[in-house]
N, C-alpha and C. Protein backbone atom coordinates (compact mmCIF):
# COMPACT_ATOMS: atom_id res chain seq x y z
N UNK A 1 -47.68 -114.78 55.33
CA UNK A 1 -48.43 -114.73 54.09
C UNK A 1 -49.24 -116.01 53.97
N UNK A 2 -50.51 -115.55 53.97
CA UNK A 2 -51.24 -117.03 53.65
C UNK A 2 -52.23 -116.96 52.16
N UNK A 3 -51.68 -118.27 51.61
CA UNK A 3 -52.88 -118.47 50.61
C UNK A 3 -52.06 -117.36 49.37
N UNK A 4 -51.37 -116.50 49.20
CA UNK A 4 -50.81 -115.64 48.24
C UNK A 4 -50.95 -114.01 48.79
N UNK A 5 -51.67 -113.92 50.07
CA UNK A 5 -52.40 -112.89 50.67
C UNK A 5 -51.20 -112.22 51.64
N UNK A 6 -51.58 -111.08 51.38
CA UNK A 6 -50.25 -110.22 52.63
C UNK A 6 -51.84 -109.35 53.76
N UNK A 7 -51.12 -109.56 55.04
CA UNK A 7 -51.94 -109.01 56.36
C UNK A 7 -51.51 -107.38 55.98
N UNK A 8 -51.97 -106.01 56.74
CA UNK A 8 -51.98 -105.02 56.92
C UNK A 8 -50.38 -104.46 57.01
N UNK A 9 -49.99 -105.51 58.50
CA UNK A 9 -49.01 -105.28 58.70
C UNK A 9 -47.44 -106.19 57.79
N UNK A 10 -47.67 -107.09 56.92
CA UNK A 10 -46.53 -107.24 56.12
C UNK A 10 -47.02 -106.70 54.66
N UNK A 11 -48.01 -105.86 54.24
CA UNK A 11 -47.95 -105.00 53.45
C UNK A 11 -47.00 -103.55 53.81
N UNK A 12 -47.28 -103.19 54.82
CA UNK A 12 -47.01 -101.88 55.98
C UNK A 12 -45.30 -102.15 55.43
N UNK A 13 -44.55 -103.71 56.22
CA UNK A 13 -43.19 -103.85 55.90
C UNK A 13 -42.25 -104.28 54.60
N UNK A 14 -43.64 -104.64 53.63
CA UNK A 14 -42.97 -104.89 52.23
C UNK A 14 -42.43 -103.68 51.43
N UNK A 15 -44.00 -102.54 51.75
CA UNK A 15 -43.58 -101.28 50.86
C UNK A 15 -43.49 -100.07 51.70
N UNK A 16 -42.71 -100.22 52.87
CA UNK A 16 -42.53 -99.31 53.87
C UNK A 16 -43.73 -98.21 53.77
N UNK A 17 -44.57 -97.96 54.44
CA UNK A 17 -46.02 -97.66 54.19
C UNK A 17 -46.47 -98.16 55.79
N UNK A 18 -47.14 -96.98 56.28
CA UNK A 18 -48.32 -96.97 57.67
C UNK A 18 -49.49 -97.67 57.12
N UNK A 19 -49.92 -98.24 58.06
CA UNK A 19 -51.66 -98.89 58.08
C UNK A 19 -52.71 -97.79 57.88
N UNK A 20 -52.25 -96.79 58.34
CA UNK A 20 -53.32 -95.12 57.70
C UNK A 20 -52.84 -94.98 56.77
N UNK A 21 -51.83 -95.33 56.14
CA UNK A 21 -51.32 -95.13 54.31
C UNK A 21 -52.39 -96.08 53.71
N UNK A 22 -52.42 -97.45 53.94
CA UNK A 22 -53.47 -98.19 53.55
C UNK A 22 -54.82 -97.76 53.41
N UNK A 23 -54.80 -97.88 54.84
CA UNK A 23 -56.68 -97.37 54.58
C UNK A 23 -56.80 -96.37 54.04
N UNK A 24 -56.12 -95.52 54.07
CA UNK A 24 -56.44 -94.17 52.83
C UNK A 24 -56.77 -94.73 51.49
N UNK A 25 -55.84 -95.45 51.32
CA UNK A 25 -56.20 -95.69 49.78
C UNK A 25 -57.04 -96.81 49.58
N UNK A 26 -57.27 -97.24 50.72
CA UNK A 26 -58.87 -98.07 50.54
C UNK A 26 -59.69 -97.54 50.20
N UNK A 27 -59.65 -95.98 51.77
CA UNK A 27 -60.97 -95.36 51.32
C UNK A 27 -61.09 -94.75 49.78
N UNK A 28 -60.02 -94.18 49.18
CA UNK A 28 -60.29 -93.44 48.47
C UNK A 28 -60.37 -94.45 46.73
N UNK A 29 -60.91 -95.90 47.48
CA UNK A 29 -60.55 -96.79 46.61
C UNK A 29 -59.53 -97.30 45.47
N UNK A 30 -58.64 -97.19 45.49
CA UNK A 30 -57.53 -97.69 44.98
C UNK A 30 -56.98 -99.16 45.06
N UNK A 31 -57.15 -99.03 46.59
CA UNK A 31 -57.08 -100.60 46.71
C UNK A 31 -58.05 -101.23 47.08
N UNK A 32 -58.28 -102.57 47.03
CA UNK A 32 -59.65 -103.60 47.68
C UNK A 32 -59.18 -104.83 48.70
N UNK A 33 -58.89 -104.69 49.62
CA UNK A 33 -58.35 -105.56 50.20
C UNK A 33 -59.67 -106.73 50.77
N UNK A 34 -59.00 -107.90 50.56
CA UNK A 34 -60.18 -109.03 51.33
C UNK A 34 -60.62 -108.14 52.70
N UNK A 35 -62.05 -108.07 52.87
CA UNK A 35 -62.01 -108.27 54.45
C UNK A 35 -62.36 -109.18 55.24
N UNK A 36 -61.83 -109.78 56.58
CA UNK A 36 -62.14 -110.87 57.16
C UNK A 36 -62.21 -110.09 58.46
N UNK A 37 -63.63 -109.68 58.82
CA UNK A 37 -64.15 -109.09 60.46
C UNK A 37 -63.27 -107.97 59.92
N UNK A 38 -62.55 -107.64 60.96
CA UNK A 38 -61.62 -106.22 60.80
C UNK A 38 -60.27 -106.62 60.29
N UNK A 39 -59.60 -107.95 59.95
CA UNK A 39 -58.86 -108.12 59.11
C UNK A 39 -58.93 -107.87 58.37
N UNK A 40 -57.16 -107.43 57.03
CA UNK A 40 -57.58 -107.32 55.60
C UNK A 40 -56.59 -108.15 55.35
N UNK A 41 -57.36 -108.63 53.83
CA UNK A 41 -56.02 -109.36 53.32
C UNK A 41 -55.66 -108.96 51.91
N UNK A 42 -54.47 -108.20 51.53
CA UNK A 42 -54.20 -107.67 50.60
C UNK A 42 -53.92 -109.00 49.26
N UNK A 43 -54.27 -108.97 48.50
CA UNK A 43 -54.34 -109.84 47.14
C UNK A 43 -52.92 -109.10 46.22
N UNK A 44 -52.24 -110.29 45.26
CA UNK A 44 -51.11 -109.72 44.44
C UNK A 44 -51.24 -108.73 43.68
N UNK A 45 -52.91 -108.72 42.80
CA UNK A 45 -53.26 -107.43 42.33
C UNK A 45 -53.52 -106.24 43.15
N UNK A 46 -53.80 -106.22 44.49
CA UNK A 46 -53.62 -105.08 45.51
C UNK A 46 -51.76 -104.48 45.51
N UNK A 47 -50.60 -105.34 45.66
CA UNK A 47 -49.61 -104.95 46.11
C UNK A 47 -48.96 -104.45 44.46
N UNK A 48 -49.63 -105.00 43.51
CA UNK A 48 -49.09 -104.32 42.02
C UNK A 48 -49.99 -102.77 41.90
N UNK A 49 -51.26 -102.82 42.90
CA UNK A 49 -51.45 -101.44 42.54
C UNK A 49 -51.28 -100.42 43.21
N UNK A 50 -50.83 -100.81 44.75
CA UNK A 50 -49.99 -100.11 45.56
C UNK A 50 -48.28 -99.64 45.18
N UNK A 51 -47.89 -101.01 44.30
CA UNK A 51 -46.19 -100.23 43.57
C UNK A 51 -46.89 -98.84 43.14
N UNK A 52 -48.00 -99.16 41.82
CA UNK A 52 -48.10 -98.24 40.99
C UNK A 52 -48.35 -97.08 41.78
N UNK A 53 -49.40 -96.86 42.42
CA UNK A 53 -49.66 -95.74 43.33
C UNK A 53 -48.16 -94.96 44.00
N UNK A 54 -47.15 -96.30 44.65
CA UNK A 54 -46.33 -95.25 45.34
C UNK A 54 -45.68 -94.64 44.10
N UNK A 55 -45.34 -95.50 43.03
CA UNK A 55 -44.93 -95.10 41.94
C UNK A 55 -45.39 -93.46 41.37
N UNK A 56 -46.70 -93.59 41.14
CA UNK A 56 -47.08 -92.15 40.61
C UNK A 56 -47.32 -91.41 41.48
N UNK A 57 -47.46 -91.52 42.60
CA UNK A 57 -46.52 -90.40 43.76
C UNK A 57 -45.50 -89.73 44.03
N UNK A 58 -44.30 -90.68 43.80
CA UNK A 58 -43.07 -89.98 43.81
C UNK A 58 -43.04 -89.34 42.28
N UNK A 59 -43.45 -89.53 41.01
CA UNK A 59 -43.48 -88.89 39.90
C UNK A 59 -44.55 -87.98 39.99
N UNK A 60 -45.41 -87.38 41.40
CA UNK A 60 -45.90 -86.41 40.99
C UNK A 60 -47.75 -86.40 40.52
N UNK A 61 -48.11 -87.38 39.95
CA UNK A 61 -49.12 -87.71 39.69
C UNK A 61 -50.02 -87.51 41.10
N UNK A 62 -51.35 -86.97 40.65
CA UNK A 62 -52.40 -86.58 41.47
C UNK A 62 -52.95 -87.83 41.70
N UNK A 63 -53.86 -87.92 42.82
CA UNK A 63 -54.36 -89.66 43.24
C UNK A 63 -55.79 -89.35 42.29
N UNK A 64 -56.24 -88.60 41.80
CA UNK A 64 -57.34 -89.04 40.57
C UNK A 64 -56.42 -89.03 39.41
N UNK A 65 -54.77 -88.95 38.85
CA UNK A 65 -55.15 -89.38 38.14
C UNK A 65 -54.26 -90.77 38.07
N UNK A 66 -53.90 -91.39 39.32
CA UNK A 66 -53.64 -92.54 39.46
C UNK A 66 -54.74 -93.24 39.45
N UNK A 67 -56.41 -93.13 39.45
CA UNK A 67 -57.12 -93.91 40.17
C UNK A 67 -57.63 -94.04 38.49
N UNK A 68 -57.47 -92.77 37.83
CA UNK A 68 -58.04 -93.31 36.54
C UNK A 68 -57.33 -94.05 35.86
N UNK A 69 -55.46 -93.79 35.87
CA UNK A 69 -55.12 -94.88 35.01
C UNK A 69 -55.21 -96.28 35.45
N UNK A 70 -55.52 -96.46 36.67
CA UNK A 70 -55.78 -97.95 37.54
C UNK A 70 -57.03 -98.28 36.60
N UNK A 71 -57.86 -97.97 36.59
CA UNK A 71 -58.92 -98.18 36.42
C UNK A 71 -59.09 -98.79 34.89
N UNK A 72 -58.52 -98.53 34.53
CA UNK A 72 -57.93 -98.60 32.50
C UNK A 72 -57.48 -99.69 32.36
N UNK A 73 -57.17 -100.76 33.43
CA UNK A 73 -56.57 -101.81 33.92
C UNK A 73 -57.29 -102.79 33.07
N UNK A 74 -59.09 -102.80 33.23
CA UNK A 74 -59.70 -103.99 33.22
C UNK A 74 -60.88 -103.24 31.62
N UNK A 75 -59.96 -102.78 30.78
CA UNK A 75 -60.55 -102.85 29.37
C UNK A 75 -60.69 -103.64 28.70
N UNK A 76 -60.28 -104.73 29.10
CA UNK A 76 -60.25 -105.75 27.90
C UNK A 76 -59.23 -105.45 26.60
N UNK A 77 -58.57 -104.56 26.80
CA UNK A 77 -57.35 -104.52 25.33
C UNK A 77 -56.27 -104.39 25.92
N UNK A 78 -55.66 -105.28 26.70
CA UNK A 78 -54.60 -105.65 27.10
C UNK A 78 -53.49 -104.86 27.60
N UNK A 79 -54.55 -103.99 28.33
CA UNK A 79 -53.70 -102.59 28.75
C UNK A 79 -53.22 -101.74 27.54
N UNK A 80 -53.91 -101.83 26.72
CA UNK A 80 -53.06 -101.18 25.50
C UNK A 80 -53.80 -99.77 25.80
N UNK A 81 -54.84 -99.43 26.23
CA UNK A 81 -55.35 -97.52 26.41
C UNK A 81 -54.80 -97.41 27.94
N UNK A 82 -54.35 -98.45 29.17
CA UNK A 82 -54.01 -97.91 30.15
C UNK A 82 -52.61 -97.59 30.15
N UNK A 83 -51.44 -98.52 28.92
CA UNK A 83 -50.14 -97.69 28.88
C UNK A 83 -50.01 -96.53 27.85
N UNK A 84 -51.39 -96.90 26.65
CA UNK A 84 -51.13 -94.98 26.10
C UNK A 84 -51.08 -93.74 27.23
N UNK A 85 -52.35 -94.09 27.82
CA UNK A 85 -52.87 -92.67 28.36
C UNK A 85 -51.46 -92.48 29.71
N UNK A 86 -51.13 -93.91 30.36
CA UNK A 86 -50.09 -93.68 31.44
C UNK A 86 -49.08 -92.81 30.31
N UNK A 87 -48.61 -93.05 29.16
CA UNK A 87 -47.64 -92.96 28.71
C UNK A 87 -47.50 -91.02 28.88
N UNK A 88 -49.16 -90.87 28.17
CA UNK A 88 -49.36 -89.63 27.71
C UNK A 88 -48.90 -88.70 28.73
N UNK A 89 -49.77 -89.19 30.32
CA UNK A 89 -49.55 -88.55 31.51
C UNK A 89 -48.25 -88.41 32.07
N UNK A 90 -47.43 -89.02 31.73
CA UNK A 90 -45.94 -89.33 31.94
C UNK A 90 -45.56 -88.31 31.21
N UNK A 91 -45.39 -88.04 29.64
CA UNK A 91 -45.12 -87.23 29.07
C UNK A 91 -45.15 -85.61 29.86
N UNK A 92 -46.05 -85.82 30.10
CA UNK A 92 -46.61 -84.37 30.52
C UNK A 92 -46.37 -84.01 31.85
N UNK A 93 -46.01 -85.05 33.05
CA UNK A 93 -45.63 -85.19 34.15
C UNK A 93 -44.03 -84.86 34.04
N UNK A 94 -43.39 -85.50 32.79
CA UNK A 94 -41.80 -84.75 33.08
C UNK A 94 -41.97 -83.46 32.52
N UNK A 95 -42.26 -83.41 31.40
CA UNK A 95 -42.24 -81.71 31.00
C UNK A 95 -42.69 -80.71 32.47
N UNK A 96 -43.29 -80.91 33.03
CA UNK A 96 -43.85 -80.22 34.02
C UNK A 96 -42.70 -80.13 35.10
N UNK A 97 -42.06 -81.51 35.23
CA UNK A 97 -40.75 -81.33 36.04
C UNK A 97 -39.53 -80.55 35.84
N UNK A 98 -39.64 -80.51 34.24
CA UNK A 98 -38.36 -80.32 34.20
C UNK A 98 -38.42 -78.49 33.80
N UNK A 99 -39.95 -77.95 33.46
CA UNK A 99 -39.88 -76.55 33.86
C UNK A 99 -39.84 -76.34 34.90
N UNK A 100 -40.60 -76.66 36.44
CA UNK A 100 -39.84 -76.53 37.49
C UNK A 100 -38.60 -76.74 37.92
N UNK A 101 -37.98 -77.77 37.19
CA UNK A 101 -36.15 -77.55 37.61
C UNK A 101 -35.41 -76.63 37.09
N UNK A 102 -36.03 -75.53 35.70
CA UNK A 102 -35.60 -74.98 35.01
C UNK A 102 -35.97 -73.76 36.19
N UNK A 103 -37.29 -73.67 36.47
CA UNK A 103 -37.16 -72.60 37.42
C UNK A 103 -36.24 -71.88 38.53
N UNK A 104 -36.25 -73.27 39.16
CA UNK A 104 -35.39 -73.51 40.25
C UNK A 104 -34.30 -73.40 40.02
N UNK A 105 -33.24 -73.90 38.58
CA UNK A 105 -31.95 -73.42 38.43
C UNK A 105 -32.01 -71.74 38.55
N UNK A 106 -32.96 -70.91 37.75
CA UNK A 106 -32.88 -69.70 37.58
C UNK A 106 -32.38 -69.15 38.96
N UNK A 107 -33.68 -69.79 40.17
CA UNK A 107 -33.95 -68.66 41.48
C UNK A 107 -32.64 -69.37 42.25
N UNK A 108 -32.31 -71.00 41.75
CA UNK A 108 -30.74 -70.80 42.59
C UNK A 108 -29.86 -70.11 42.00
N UNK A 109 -29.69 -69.84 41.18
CA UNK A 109 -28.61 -68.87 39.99
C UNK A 109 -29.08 -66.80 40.72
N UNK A 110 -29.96 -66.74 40.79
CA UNK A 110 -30.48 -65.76 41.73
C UNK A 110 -29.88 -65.21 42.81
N UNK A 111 -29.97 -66.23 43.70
CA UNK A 111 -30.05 -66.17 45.18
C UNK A 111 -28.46 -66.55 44.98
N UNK A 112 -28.06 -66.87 44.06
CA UNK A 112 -26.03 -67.17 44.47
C UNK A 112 -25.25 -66.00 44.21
N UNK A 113 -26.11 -65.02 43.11
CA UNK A 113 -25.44 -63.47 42.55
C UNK A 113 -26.04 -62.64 44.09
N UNK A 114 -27.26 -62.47 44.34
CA UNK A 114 -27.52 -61.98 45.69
C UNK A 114 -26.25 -62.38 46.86
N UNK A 115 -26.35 -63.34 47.13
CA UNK A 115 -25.32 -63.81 47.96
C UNK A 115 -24.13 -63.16 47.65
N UNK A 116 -23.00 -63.34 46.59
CA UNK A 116 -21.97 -62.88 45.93
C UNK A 116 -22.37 -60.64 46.66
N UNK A 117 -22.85 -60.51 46.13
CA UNK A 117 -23.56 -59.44 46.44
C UNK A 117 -23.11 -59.13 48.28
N UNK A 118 -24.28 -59.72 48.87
CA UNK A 118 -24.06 -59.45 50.11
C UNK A 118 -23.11 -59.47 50.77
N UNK A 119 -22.00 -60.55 50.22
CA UNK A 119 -20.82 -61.27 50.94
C UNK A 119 -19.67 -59.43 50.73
N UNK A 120 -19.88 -59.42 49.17
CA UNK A 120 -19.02 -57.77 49.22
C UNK A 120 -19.38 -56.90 50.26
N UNK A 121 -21.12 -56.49 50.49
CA UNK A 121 -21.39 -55.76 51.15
C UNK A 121 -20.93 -55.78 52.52
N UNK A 122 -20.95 -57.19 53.30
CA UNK A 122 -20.29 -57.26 54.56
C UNK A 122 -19.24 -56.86 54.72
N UNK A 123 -18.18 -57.52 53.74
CA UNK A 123 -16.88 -57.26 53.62
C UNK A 123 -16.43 -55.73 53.67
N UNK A 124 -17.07 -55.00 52.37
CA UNK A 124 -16.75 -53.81 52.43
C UNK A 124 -17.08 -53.20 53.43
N UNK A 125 -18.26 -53.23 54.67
CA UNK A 125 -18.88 -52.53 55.68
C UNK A 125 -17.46 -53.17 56.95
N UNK A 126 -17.34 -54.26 56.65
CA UNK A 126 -16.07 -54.67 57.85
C UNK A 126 -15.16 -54.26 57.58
N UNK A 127 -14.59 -54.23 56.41
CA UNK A 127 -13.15 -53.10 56.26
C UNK A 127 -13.00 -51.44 57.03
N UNK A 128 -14.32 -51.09 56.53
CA UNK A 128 -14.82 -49.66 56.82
C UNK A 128 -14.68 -49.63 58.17
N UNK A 129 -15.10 -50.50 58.97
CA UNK A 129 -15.30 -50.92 60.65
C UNK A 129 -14.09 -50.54 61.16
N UNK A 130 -13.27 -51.35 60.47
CA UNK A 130 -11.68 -51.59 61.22
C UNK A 130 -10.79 -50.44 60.81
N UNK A 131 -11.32 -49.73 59.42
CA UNK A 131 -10.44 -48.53 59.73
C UNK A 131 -10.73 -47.07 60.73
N UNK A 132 -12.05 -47.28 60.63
CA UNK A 132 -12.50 -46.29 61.67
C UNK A 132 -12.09 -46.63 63.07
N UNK A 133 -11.48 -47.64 63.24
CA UNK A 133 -11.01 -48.07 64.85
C UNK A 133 -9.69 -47.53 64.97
């Protein structure tokens, strides 16, 4: 680390993350890394907006609308519209989860009476087997 700056590759090993994880989100601007020739040098505000990114990844969040709440960053009101609107999107990001887990209990609750189901059907077809022998 020089100067406060992380290289490609001890960004890559800080937030377990490929160098094509990076440049993706260069290209798709998210991050701005110094460039020096084909060096980059990632800045502290780069690796706080890479948490956030992996952050609203694993919660699901689409990369536009990580790029907009990034962007909400430099309003001048002290992040106060970039943690409403994060807040809002959050809101709406678990509700969304937690009807898909609601789903998913149903179709595993489903697929366990099916099962229950089939397990008789074998059974009863193998009984049937062995007395006909």
């Amino acid at each position: 680390m020089t100067d406060g700056t992380l290289t490609i590759r001890e960004m890559c090993d800080a937030f377990d993350v490929t160098p094509r994880t990076l440049r993706f989100y260069e290209a798709k601007e998210l991050l701005f890394p110094i460039r020096e020739g084909q060096k980059r040098l990632f800045t502290k505000r780069d690796r706080a907006r890479l948490k956030l990114i992996l952050r609203g990844k694993r919660f699901g969040f689409s990369l536009e609308e990580i790029r907009q709440l990034l962007d909400l960053y430099d309003m001048g009101d002290q992040q106060a519209t970039q943690l409403q609107r994060t807040y809002e999107v959050a809101q709406q990001r678990l509700q969304d989860m937690e009807e898909q887990r609601d789903e998913l209990n149903e179709a595993i609750d489903d697929l366990k009476e099916q099962l229950k189901w089939g397990e008789k059907i074998i059974v009863s077809f193998n009984a049937s087997k062995k007395a006909a022998e």
